[in-house]
Protein backbone atom coordinates (compact mmCIF):
# COMPACT_ATOMS: atom_id res chain seq x y z
CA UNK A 1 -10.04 -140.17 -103.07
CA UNK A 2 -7.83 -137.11 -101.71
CA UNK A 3 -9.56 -134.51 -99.93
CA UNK A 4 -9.50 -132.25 -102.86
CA UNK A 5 -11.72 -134.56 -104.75
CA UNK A 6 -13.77 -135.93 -101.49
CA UNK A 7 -14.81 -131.63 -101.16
CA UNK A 8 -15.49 -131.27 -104.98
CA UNK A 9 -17.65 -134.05 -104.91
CA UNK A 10 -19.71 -133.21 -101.29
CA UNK A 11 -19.74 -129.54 -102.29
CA UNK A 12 -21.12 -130.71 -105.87
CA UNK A 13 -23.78 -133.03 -104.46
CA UNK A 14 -24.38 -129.70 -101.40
CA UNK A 15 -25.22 -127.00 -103.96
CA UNK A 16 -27.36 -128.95 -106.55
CA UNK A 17 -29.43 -130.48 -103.54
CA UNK A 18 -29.47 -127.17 -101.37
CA UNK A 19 -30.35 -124.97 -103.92
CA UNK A 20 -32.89 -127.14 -105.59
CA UNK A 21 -34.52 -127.83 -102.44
CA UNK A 22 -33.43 -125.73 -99.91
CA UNK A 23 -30.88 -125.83 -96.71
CA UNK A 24 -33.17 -127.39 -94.07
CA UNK A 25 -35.21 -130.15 -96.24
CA UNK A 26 -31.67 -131.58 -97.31
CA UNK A 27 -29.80 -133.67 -94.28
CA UNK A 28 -26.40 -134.38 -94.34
CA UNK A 29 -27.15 -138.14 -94.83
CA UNK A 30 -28.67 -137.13 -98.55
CA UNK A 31 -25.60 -135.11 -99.48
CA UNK A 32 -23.46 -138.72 -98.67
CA UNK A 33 -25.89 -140.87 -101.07
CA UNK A 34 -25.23 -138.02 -103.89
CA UNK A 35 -21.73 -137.58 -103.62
CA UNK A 36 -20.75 -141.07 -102.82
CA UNK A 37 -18.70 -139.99 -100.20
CA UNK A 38 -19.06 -142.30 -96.97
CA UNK A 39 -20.49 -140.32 -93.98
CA UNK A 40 -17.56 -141.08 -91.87
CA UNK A 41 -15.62 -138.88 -94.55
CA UNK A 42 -17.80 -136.57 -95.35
CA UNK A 43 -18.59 -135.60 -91.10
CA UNK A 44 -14.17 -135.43 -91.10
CA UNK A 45 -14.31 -132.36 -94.01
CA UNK A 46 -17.34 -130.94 -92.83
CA UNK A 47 -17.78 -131.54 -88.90
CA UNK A 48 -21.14 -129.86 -89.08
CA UNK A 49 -24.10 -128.88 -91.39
CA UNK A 50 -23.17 -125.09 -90.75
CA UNK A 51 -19.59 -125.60 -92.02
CA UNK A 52 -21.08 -127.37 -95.28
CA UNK A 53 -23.49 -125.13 -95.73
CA UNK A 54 -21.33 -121.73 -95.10
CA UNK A 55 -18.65 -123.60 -97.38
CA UNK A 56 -20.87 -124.05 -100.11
CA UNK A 57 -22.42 -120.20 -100.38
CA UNK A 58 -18.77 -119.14 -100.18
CA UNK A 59 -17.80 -121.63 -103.78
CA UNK A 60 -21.25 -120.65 -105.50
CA UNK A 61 -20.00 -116.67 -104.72
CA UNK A 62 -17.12 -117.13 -106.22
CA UNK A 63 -18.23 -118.92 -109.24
CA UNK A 64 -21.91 -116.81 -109.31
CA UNK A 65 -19.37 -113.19 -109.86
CA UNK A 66 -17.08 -115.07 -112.18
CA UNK A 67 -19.93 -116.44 -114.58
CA UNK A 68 -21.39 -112.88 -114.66
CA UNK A 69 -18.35 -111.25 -114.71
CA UNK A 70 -16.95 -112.86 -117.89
CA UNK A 71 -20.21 -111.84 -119.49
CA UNK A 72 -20.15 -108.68 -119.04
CA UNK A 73 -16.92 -108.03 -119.48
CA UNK A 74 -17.48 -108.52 -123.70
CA UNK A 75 -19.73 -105.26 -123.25
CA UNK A 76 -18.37 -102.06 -124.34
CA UNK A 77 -17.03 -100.29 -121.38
CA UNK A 78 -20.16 -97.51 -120.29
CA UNK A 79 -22.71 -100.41 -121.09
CA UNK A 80 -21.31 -102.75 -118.23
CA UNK A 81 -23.96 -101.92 -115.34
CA UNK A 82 -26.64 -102.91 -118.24
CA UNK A 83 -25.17 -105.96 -119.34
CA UNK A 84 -25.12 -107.29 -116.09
CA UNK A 85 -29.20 -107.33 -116.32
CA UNK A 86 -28.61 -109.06 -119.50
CA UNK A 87 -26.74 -112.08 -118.09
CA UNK A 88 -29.32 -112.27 -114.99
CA UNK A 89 -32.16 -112.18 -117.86
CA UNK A 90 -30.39 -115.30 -119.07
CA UNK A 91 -29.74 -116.80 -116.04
CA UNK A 92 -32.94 -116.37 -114.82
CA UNK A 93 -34.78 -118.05 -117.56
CA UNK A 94 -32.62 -121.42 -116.91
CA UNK A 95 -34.60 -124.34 -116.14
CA UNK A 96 -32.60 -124.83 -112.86
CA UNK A 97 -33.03 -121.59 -111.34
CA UNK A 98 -34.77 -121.06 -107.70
CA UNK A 99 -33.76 -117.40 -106.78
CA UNK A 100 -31.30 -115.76 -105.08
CA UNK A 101 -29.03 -118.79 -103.32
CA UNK A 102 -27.87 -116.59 -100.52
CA UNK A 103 -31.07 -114.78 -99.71
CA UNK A 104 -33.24 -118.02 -100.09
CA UNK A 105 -30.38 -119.81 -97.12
CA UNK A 106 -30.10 -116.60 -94.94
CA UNK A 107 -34.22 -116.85 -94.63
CA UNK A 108 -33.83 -120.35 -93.26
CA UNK A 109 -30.63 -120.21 -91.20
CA UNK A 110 -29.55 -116.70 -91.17
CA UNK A 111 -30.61 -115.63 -87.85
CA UNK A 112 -29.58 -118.85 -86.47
CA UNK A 113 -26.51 -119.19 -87.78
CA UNK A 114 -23.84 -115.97 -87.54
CA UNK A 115 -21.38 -118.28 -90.33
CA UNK A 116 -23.59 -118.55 -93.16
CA UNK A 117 -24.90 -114.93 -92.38
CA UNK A 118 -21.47 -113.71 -92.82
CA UNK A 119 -21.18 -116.07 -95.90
CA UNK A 120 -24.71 -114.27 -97.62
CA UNK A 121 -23.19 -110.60 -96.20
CA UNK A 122 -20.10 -111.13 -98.08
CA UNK A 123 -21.37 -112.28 -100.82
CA UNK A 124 -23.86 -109.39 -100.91
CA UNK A 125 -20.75 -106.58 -100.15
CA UNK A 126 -18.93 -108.14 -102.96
CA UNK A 127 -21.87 -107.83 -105.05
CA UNK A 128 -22.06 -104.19 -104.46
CA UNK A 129 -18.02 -103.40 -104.47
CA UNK A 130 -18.45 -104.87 -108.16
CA UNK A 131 -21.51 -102.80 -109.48
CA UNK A 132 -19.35 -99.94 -108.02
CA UNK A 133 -17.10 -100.89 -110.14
CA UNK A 134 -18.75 -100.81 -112.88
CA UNK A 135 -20.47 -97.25 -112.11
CA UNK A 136 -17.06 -95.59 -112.02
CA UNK A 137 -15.99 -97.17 -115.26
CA UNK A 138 -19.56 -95.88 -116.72
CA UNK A 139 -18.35 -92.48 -115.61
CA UNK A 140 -21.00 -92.08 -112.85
CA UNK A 141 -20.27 -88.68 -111.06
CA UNK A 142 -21.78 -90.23 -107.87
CA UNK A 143 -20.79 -94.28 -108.75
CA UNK A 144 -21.98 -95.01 -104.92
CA UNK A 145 -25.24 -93.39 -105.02
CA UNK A 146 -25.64 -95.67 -108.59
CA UNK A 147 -23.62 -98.51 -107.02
CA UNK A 148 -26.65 -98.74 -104.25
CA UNK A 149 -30.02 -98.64 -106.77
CA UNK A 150 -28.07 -101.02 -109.12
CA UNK A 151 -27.48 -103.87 -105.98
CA UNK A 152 -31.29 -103.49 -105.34
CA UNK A 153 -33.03 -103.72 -108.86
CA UNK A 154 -30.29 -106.80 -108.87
CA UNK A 155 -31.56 -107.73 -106.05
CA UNK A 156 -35.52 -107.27 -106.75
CA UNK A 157 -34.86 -109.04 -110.40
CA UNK A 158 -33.99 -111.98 -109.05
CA UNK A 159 -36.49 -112.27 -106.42
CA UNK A 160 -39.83 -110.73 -108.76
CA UNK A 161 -38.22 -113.76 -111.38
CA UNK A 162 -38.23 -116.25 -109.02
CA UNK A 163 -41.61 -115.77 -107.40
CA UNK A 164 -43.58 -114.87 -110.72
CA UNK A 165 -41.20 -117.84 -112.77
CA UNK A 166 -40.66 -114.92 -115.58
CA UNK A 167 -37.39 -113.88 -116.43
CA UNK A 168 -38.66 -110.37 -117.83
CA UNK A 169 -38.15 -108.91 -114.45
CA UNK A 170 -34.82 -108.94 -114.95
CA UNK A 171 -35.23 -106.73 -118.29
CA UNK A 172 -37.77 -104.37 -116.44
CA UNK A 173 -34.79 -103.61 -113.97
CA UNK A 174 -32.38 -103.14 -116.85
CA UNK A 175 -34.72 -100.38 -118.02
CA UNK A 176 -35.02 -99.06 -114.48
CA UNK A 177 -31.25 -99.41 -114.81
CA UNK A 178 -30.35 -97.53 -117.89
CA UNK A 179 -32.65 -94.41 -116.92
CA UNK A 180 -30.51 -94.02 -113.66
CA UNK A 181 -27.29 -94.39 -115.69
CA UNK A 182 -28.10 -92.43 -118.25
CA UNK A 183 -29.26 -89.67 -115.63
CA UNK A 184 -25.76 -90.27 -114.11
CA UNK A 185 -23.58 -90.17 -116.49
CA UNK A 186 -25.63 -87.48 -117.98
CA UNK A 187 -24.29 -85.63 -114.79
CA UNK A 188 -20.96 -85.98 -115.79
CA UNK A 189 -21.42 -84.93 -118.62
CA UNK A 190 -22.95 -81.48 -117.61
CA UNK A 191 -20.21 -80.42 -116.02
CA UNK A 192 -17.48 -80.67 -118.59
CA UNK A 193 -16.39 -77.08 -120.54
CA UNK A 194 -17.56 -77.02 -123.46
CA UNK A 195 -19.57 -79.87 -123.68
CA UNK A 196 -23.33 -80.27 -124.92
CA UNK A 197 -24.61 -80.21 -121.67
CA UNK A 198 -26.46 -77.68 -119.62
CA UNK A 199 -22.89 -76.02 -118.89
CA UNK A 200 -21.52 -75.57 -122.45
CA UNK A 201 -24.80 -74.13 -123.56
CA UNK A 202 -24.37 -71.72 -120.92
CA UNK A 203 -20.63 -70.85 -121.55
CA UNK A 204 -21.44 -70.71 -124.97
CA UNK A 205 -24.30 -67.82 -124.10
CA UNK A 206 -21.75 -65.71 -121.89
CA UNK A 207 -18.66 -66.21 -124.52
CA UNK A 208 -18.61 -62.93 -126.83
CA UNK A 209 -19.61 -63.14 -130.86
């Protein structure tokens, strides 16, 4: 095997046993009998536990964003921040799912380990950079104010679904989420001329018959 396929396979074996089980049950000597990858290989790609597990949050990020990203991209533009509920309400309810990957390893190594803290900050940052995103696309007249209560209903849907084993916390924080869009956008909306908002009814009072 070429390295390529000796870190698919170790990284493979890493996530479904870490995330299943969790960082510190799951020694290094486990991730060899899953991946098949001799431990005399697998020590050469990944010299320590740290690297493996920093190099495995870093994949599941990328892929995590992606998956969710490509989902809610099919929603109509000023619906985006909502639809992102919708795909965690889906992914939540999978029969694999355990939480928040990057919260659930930062409890048991973050404040040992400054690598896989950075790996669960990042991820976190890039979390938030996307919502943003999404809030100015929504036409949110303050997208970082929205940007921040979207990252922690996100946040509190996935850990209320994983505690309680109920996806509907995930739809509870959509409808938290669509009362602070609409109230956003809402905003907006107010402060366009002529519009049907608080200042076209008044411009429309002062403007002679």
């Amino acid at each position: 095997m070429d390295n390529a396929e000796v870190d698919e396979r170790v990284l493979d074996a890493a996530e479904a046993l870490f995330y299943e089980h969790g960082v510190q049950a799951v020694g290094m000597d486990r991730v060899r009998g899953v991946s098949g990858v001799s431990l005399k290989r697998l020590y050469q790609r990944f010299p320590s536990k740290e690297i493996l597990v920093e190099t495995y949050l870093r994949r599941r990020d990328r892929r995590w964003r992606a998956a969710m990203a490509a989902a809610v991209a099919a929603a109509p533009e000023r619906e985006r921040p909502l639809a992102v509920f919708d795909w965690l309400h889906a992914w939540c309810g999978e029969p694999d799912f355990r939480g928040c990957a990057f919260l659930n390893a930062f409890g048991e190594m973050g404040t040992g380990s400054p690598a896989v803290a950075g790996a669960v900050r990042d991820h976190k940052a890039a979390m938030r950079s996307y919502l943003l995103d999404l809030a100015r696309s929504a036409g949110a007249r303050e997208p970082e104010h929205l940007a921040d209560q979207l990252t922690v209903l996100v946040d509190g849907a996935i850990a209320t679904a994983a505690v309680t084993g109920d996806p509907a916390a995930a739809r509870s924080a959509r409808a938290a989420a669509a009362v602070l869009l609409s109230a956003a956008t809402a905003a907006d909306q107010h402060r366009k001329p002529g519009g049907c908002g608080l200042a076209g009814q008044a411009s429309g009072l002062s403007s002679p018959t």
